[in-house]
Protein backbone atom coordinates (compact mmCIF):
# COMPACT_ATOMS: atom_id res chain seq x y z
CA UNK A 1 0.00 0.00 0.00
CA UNK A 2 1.05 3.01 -0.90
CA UNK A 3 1.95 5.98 1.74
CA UNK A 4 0.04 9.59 1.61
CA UNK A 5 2.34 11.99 1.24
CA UNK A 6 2.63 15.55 2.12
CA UNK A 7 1.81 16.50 -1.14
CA UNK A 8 -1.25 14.37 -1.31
CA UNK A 9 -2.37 15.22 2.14
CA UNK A 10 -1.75 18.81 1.22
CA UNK A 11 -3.91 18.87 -2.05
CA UNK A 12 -6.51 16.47 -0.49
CA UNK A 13 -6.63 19.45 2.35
CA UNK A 14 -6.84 21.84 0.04
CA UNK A 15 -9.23 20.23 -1.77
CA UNK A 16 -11.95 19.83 0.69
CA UNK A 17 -11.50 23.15 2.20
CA UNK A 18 -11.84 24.93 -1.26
CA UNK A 19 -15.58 22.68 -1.43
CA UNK A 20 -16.15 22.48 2.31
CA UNK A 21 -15.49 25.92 3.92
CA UNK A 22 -17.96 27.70 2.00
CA UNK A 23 -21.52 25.24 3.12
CA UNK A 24 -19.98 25.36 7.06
CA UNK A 25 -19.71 29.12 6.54
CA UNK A 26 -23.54 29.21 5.23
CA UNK A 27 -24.61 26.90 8.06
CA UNK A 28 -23.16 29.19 10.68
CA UNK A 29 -24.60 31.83 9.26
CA UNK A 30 -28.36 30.81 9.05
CA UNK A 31 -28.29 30.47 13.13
CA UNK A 32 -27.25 34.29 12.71
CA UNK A 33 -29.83 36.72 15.23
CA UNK A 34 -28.66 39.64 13.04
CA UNK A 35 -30.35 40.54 9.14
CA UNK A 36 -26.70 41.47 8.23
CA UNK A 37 -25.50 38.25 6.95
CA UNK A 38 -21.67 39.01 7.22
CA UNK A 39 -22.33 40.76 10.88
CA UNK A 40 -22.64 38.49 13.61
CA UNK A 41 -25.36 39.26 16.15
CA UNK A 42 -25.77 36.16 18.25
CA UNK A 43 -27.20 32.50 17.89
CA UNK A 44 -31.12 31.86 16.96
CA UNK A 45 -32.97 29.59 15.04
CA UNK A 46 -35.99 32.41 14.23
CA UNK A 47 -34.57 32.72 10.26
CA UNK A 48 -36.08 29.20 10.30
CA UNK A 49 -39.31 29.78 11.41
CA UNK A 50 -39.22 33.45 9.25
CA UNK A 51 -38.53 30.78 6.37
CA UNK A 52 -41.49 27.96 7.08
CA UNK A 53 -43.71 31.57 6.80
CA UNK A 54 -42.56 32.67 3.79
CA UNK A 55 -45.57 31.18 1.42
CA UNK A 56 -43.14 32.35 -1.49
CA UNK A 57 -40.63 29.90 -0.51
CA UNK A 58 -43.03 27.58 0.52
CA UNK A 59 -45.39 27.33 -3.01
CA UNK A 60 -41.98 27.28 -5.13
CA UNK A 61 -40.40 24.26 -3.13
CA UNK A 62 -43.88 22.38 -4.01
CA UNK A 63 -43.65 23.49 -7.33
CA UNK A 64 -40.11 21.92 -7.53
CA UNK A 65 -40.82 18.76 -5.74
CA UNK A 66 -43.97 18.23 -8.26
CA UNK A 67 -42.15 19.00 -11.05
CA UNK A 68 -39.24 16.76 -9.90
CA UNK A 69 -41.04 13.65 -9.39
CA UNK A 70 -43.50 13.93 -12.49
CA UNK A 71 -40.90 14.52 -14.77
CA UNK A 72 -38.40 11.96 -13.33
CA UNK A 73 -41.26 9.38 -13.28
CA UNK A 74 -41.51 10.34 -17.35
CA UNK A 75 -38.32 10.36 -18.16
CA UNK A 76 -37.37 7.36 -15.93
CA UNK A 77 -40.32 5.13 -18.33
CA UNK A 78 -39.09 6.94 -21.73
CA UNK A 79 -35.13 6.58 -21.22
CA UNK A 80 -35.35 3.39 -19.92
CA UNK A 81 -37.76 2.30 -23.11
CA UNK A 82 -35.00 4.04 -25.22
CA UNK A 83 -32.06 1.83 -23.90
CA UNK A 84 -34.00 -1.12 -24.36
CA UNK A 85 -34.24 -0.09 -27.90
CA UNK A 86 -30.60 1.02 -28.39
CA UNK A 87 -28.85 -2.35 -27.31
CA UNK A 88 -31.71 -4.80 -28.22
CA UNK A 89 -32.58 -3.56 -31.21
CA UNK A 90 -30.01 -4.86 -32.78
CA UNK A 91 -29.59 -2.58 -36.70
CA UNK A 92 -32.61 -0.31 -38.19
CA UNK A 93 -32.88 2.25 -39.86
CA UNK A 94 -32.18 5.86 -38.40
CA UNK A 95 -30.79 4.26 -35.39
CA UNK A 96 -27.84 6.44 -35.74
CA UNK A 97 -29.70 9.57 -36.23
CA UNK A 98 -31.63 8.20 -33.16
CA UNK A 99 -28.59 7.23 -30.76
CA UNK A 100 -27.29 10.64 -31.77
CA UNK A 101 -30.53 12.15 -30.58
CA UNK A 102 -30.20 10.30 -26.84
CA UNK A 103 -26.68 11.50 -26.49
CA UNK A 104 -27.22 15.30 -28.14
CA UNK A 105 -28.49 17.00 -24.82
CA UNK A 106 -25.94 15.62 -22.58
CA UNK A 107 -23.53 18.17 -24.77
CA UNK A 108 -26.01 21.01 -25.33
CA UNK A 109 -25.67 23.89 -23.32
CA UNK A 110 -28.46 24.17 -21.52
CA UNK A 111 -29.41 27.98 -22.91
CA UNK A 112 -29.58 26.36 -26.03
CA UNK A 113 -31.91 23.46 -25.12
CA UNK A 114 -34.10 26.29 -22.96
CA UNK A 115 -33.81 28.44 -25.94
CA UNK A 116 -35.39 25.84 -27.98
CA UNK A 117 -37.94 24.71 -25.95
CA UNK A 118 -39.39 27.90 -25.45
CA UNK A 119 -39.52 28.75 -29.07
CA UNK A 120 -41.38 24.98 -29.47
CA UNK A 121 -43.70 25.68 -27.11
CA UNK A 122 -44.36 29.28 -28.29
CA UNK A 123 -44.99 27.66 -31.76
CA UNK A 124 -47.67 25.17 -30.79
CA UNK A 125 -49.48 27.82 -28.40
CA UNK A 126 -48.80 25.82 -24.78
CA UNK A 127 -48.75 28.64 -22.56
CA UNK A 128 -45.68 28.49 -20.01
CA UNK A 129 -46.20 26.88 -16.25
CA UNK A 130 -46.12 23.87 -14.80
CA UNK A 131 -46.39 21.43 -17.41
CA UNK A 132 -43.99 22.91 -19.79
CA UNK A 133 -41.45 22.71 -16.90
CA UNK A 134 -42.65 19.19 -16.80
CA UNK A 135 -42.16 18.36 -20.30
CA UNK A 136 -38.43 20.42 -20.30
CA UNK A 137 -36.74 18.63 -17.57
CA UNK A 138 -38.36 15.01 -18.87
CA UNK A 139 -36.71 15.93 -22.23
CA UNK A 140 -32.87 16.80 -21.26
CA UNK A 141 -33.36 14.21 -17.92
CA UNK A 142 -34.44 10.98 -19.76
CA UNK A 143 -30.76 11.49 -21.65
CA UNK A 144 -28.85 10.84 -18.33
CA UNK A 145 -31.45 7.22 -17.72
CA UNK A 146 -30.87 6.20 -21.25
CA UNK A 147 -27.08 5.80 -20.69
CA UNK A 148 -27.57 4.95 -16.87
CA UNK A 149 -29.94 1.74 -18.28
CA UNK A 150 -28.06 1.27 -21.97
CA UNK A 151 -25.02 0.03 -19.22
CA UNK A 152 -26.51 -2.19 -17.43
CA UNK A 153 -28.32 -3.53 -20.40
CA UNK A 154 -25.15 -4.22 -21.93
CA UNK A 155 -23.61 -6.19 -19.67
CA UNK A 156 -27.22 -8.24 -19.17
CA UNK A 157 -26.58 -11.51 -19.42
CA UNK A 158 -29.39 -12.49 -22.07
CA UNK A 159 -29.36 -15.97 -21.67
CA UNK A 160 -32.02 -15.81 -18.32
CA UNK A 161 -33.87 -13.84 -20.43
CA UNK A 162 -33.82 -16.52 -23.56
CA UNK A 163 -34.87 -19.41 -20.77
CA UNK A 164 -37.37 -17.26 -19.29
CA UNK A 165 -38.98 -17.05 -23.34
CA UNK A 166 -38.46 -20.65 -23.74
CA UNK A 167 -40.71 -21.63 -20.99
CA UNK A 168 -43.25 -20.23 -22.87
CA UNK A 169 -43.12 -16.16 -21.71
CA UNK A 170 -44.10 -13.66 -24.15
CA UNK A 171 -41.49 -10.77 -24.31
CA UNK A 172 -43.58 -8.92 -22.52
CA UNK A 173 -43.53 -11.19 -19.72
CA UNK A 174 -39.74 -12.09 -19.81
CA UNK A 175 -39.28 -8.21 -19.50
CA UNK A 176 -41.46 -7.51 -16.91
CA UNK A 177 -40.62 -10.95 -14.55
CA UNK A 178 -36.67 -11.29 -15.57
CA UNK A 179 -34.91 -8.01 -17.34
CA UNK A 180 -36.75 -5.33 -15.12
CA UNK A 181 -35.74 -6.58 -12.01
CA UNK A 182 -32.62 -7.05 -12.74
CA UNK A 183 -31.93 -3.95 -14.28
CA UNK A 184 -34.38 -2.26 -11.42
CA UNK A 185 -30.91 -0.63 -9.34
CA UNK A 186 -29.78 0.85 -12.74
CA UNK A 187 -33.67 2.38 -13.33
CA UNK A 188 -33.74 3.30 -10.37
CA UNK A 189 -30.23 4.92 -10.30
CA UNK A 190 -31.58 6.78 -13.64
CA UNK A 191 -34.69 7.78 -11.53
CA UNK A 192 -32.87 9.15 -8.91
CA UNK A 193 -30.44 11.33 -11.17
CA UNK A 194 -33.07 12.65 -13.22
CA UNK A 195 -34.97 13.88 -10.08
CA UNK A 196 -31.81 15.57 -8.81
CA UNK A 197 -31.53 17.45 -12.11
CA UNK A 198 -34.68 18.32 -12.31
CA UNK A 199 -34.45 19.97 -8.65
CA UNK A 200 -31.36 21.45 -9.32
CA UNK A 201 -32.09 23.07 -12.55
CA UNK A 202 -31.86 26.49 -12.80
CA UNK A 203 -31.19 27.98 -16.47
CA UNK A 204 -34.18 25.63 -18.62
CA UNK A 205 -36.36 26.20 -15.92
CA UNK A 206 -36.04 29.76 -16.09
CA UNK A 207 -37.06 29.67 -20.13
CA UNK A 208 -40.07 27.64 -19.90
CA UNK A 209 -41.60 29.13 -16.14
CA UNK A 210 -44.53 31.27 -16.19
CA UNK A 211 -45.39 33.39 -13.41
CA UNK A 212 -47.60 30.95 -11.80
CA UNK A 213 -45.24 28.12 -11.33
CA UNK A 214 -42.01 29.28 -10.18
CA UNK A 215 -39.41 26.32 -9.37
CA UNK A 216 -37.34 26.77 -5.99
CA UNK A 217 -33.71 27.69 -7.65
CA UNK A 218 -35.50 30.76 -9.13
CA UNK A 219 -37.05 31.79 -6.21
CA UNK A 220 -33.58 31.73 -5.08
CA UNK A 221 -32.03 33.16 -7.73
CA UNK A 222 -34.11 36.01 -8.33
CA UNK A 223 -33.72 36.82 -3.77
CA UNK A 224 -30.39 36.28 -3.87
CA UNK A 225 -30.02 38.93 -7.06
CA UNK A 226 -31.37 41.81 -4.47
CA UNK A 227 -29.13 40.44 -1.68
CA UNK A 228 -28.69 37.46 0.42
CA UNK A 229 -31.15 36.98 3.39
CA UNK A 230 -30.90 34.72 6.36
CA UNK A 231 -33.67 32.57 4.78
CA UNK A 232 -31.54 31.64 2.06
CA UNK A 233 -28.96 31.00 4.10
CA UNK A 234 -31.44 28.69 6.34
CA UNK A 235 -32.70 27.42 2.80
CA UNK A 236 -29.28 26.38 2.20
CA UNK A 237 -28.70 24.47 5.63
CA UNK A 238 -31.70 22.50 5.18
CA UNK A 239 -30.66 21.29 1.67
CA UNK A 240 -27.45 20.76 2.62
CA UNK A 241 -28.96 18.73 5.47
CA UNK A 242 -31.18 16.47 3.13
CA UNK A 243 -28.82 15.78 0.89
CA UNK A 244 -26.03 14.64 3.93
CA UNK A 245 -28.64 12.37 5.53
CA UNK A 246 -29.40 10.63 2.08
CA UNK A 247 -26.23 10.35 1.01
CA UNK A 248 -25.49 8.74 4.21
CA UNK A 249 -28.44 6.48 3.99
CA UNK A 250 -27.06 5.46 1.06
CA UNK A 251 -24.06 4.53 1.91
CA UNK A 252 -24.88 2.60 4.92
CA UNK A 253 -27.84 0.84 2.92
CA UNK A 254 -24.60 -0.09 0.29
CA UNK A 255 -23.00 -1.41 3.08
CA UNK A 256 -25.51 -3.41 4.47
CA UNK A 257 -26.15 -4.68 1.22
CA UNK A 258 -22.76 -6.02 0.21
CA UNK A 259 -22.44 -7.27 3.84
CA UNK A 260 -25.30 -9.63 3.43
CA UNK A 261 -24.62 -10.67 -0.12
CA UNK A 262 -20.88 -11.75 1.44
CA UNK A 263 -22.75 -13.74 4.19
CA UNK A 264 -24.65 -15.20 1.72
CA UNK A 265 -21.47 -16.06 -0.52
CA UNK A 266 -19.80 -17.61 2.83
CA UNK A 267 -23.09 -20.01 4.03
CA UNK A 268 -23.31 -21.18 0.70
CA UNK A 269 -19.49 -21.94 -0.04
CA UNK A 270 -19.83 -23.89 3.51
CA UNK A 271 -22.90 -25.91 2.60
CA UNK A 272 -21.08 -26.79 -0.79
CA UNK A 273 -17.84 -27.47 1.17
């Protein structure tokens, strides 16, 4: 095993700091007592309860979360049906045009895509709110499942699925009761990134919005343009909180996870034994 050396440790330091500092400076901050976010005036919590008041704040984060979980749920069905197309569909016609079409908007700059959406939905007369935010982050998100899925699907092993259609299952059936669930932690996966773009978007959202349905980075955006608040620092803290216990969750739920399947590897090489 190799040593850390001072270098290492130095640039690992350095490196954690430079992301770190800046959320531990924001938490401190949102326990501020004074309005002056760079003045301290004492600890207190009453920025959060000024922020569970705000009905701004409050309407946009539903907005977000509805709009995150419809359009993940749509993209999450279309991307996934597009990966099963690109690797089992073997050779057709257009299928470059159309793999060229999955992988397009993980390049395009996102003022273009917005840009184009807007002028598509201006075109067909679908006034802007709610479900053109929808239909925007479904579009660029099912990208990001098609390649999560298309990678799993490639390394499927196809012959459980050939048995399963020998026993007499129509495709249908072999899909639904063999590939799905074993491609479920890769849908899933896709599922769970698309929902995080989709709450994290700013610039897309900000094309296709109407005044009515305003996502939660706006909100934010447009509060922090006349200044930063104490609610947006106690914003802030609570995302930063969310994401920390899920990502934690995670991990242990990983760990768990690859614990039992090793348990399950020693029993049975002890049986066989």
């Amino acid at each position: 095993m190799r040593r850390l050396t001072w270098f290492n440790a130095t640039s690992l330091t350095l490196g954690f700091a430079f992301l770190y500092i800046p959320m531990i400076i924001v938490i401190i901050y949102s326990f501020n007592e004074s309005r002056l976010v760079t003045v301290w005036g004492g600890f207190s919590t009453k920025w959060y309860g000024e922020l569970f008041q705000n009905e701004a704040f409050l309407d946009a984060a539903l907005v977000t979360f509805q709009v995150g979980l419809i359009s993940s749920l749509i993209a999450t069905v279309l991307g996934t049906m597009g990966a099963y197309v690109l690797v089992r569909g073997g050779r057709f016609f257009g299928r470059t045009l159309f793999s060229g079409m999955i992988y397009a908007p993980l390049v395009m700059p996102e003022v273009i895509t917005g840009l184009s959406l807007l002028l598509l939905f201006i075109s067909i007369g679908l006034d802007r709110g709610m479900t053109t935010i929808v239909l925007a982050h479904a579009t660029f998100s099912m990208c990001y499942v098609s390649v999560v899925v298309s990678s799993r699907l490639v390394s499927f092993d196809r012959s459980v699925e050939e048995a399963a259609l020998d026993l007499g299952c129509t495709p249908f059936d072999a899909f639904r009761s063999v590939t799905l669930p074993i491609i479920a932690p890769a849908v899933i996966s896709g599922w769970l990134l698309a929902l995080t773009l989709s709450l994290d978007d700013l610039v897309i959202a900000s094309f296709v919005a109407g005044p009515s349905s305003t996502t939660l980075p706006i909100k934010v955006f447009s509060s922090v343009r006349l200044g930063v608040s104490p609610e947006i620092n106690a914003l802030s803290t609570i995302l930063i909180g969310i994401v920390t216990i899920g990502t934690v969750a995670a991990s242990l739920t990983t760990k768990r996870a690859a614990l039992r399947r090793k348990r399950e590897q020693q029993m049975a090489e002890q049986a066989s034994g």
